[in-house]
Every structure is written in C-alpha cells, then in structure tokens.
N, C-alpha and C. Protein backbone atom coordinates (compact mmCIF):
# COMPACT_ATOMS: atom_id res chain seq x y z
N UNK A 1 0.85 -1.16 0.00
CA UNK A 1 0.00 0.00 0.00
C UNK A 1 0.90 1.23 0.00
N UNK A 2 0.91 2.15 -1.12
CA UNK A 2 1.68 3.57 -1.25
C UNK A 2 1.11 4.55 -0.63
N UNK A 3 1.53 5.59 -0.97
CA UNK A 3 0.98 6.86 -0.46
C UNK A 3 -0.47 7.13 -0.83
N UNK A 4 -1.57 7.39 0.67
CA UNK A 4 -2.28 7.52 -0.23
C UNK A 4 -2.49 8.86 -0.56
N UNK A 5 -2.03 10.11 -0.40
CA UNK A 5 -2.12 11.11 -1.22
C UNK A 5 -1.07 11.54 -2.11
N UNK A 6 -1.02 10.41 -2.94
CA UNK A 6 0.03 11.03 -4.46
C UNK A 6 -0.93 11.24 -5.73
N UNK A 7 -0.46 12.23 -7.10
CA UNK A 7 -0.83 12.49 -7.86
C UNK A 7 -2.07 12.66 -7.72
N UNK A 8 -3.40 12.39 -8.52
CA UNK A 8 -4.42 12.26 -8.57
C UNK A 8 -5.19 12.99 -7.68
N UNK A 9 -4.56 12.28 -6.57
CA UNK A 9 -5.63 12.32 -4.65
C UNK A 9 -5.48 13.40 -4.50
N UNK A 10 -4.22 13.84 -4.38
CA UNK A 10 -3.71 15.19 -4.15
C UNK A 10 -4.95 16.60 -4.81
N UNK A 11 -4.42 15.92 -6.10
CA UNK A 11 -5.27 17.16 -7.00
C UNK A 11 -6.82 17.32 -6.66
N UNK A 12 -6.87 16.14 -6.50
CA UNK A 12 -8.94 16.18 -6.21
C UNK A 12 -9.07 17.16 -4.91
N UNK A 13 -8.19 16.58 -3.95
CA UNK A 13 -7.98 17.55 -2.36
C UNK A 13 -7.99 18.73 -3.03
N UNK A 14 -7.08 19.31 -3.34
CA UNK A 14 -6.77 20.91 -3.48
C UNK A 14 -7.83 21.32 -4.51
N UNK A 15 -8.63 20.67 -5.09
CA UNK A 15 -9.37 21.59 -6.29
C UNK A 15 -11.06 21.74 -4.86
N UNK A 16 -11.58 20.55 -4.00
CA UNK A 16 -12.29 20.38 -3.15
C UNK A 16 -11.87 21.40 -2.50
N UNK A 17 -10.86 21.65 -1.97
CA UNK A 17 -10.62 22.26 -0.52
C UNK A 17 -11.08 23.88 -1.22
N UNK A 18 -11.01 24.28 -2.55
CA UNK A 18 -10.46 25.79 -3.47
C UNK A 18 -12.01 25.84 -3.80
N UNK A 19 -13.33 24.70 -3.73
CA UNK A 19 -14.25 25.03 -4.10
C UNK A 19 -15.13 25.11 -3.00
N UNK A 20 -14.34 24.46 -1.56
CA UNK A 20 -15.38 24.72 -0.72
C UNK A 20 -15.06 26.30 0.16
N UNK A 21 -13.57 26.76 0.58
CA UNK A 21 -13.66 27.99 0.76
C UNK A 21 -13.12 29.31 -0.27
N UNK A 22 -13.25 28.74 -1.66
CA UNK A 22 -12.70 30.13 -2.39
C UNK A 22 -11.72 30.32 -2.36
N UNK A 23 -11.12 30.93 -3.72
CA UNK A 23 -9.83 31.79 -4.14
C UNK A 23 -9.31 32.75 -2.41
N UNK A 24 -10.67 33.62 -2.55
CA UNK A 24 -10.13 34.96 -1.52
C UNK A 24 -9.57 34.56 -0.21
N UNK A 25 -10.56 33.51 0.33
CA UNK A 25 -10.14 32.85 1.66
C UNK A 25 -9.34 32.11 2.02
N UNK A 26 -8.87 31.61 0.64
CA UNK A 26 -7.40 30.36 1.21
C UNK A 26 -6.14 31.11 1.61
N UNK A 27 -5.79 32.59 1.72
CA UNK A 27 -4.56 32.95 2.03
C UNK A 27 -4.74 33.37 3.50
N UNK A 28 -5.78 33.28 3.73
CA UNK A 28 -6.07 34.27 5.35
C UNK A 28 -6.40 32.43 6.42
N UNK A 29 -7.04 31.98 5.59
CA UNK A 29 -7.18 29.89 5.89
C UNK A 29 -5.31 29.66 6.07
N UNK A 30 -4.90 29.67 5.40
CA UNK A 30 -3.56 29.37 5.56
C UNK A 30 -2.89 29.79 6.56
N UNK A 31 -2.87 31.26 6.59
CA UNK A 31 -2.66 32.19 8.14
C UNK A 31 -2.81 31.79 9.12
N UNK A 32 -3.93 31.64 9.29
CA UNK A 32 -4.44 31.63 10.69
C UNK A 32 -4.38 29.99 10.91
N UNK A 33 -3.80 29.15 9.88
CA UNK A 33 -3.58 27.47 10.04
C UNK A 33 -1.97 27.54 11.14
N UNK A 34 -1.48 29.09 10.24
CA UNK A 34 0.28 29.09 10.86
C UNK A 34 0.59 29.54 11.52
N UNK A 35 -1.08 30.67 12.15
CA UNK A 35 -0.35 31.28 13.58
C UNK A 35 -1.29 29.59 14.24
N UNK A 36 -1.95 29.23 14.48
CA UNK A 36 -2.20 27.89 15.67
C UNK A 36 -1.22 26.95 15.65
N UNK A 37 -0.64 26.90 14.48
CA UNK A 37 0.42 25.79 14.63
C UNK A 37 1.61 26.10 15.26
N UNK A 38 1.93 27.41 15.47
CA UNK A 38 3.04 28.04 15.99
C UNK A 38 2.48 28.31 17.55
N UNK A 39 1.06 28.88 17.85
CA UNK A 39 0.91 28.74 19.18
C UNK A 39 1.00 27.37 19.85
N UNK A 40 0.97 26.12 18.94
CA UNK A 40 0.17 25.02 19.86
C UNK A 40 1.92 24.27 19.76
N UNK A 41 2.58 24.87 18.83
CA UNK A 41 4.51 24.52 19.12
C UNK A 41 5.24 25.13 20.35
N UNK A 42 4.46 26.30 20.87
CA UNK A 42 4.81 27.29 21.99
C UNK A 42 4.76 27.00 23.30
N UNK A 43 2.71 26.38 23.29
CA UNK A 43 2.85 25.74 24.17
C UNK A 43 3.37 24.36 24.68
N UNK A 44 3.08 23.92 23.52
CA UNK A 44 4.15 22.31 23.95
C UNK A 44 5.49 22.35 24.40
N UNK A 45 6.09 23.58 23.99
CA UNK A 45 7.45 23.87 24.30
C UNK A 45 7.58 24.04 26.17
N UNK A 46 6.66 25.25 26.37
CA UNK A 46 6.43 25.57 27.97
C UNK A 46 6.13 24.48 28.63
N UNK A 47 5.33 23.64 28.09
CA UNK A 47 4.50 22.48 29.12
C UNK A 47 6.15 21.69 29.48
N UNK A 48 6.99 21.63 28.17
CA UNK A 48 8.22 20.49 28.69
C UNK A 48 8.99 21.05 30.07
N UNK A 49 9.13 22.20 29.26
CA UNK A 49 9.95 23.48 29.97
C UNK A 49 9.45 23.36 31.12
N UNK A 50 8.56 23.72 31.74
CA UNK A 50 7.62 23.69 32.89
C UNK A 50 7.93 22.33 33.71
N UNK A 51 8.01 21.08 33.26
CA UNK A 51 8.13 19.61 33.78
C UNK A 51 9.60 19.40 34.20
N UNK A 52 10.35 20.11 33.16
CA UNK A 52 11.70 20.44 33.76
C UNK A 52 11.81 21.31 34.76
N UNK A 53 11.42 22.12 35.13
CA UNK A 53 11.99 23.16 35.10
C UNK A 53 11.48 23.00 37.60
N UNK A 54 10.03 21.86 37.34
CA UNK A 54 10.16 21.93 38.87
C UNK A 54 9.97 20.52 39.11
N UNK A 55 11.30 19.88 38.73
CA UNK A 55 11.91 18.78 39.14
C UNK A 55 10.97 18.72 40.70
N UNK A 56 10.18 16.95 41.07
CA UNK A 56 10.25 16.82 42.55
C UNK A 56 10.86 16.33 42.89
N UNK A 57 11.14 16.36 44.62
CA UNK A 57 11.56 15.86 45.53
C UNK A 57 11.85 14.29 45.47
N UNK A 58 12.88 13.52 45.27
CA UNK A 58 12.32 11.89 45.09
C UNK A 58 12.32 11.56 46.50
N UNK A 59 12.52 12.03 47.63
CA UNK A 59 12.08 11.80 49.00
C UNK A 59 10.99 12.91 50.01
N UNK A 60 10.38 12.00 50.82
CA UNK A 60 9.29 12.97 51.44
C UNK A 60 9.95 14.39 52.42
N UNK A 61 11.31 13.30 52.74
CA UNK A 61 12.27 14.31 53.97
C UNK A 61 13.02 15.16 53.34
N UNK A 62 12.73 15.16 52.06
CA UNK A 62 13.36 16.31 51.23
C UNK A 62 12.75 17.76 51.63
N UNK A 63 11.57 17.65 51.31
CA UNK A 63 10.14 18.35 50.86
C UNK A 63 10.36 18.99 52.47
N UNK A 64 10.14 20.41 52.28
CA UNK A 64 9.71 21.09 53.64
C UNK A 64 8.41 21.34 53.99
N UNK A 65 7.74 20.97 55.30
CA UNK A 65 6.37 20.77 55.05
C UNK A 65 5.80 22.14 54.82
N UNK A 66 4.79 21.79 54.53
CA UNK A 66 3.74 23.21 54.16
C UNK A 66 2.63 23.90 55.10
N UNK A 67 2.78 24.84 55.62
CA UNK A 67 1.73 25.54 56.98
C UNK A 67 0.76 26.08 56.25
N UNK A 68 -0.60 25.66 56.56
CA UNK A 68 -1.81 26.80 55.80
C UNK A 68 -2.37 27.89 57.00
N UNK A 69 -1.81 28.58 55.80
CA UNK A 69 -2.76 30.20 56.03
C UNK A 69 -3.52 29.73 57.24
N UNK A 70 -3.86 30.87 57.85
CA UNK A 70 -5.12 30.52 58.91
C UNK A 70 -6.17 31.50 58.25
N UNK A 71 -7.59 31.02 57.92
CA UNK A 71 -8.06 31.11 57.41
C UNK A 71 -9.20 32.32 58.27
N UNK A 72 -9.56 33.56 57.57
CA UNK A 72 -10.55 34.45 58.56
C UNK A 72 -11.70 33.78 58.93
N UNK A 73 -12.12 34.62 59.94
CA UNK A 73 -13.96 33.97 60.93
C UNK A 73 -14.33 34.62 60.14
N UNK A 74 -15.97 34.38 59.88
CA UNK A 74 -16.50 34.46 59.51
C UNK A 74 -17.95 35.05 60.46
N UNK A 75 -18.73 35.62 60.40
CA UNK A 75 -19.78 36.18 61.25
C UNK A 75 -19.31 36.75 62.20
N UNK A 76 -20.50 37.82 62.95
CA UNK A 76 -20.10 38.47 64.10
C UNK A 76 -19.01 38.16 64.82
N UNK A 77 -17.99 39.28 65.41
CA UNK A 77 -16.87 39.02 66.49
C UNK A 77 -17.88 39.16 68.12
N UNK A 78 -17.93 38.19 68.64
CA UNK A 78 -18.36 37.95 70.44
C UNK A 78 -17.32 38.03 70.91
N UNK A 79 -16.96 38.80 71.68
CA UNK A 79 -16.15 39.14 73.01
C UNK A 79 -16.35 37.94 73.93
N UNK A 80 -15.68 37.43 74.48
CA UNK A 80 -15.54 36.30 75.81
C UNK A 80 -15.75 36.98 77.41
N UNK A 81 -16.65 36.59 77.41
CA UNK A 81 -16.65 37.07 79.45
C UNK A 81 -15.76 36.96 80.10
C-alpha cells in the first residue's frame, strides 16, 4: 500500500478544498492554520519546559512541610466574658 495522497488524490484535495472555501479565503485559511500551529509549538514547548523546570523531591524528607494560612472567621466578632 503507497501513499495515499500522491498524484491524482492530491489534485482532487486541493481543487475540493479551493471550491469549498474560495480563491479569496485560502490565504487568510492558511494564516491563521500558521499562527495555531506556531501557538500550539509554543505551548508544547512551555509544558516540557515547565516539567523540567520543577523537578520533585524523590524523597518525602526532602520536601519542607507546608503551613496553611489561617483562614478568617467568619460572622459576628463575640467578646468572651
């Protein structure tokens, strides 16, 4: 089994693709195909970057533990007798 888009296939694609959005629209279609492909190369780039970048702990006694916030009351302040 060869390619299946050589000669022929090809041509049927591109004459389909030219009759379903038009002459005018295939250069701005193309555009905006090469800015997403360049954003979605950007982010794949950060996501690695990012996985590198906060290496964990491979032990728990590494890790310094974590204190939470104390969190505000909520409703009226009562004074204590």
């Amino acid at each position: 089994m060869g390619n299946l888009l050589a000669g022929p296939h090809l041509w049927i694609l591109l004459i389909v693709i030219l009759l379903l959005f038009g002459a005018a629209k295939l250069p701005a279609l193309a555009k905006s195909m090469g800015q997403s492909a360049r954003i979605f190369k950007g982010e794949m780039k950060a996501m690695k970057d990012d996985d590198g970048a906060t290496g964990t702990p491979t032990t728990t006694a590494d890790a310094a533990p974590v204190e939470k916030p104390a969190e505000p009351r909520s409703g009226p302040a009562t004074p204590s007798p």
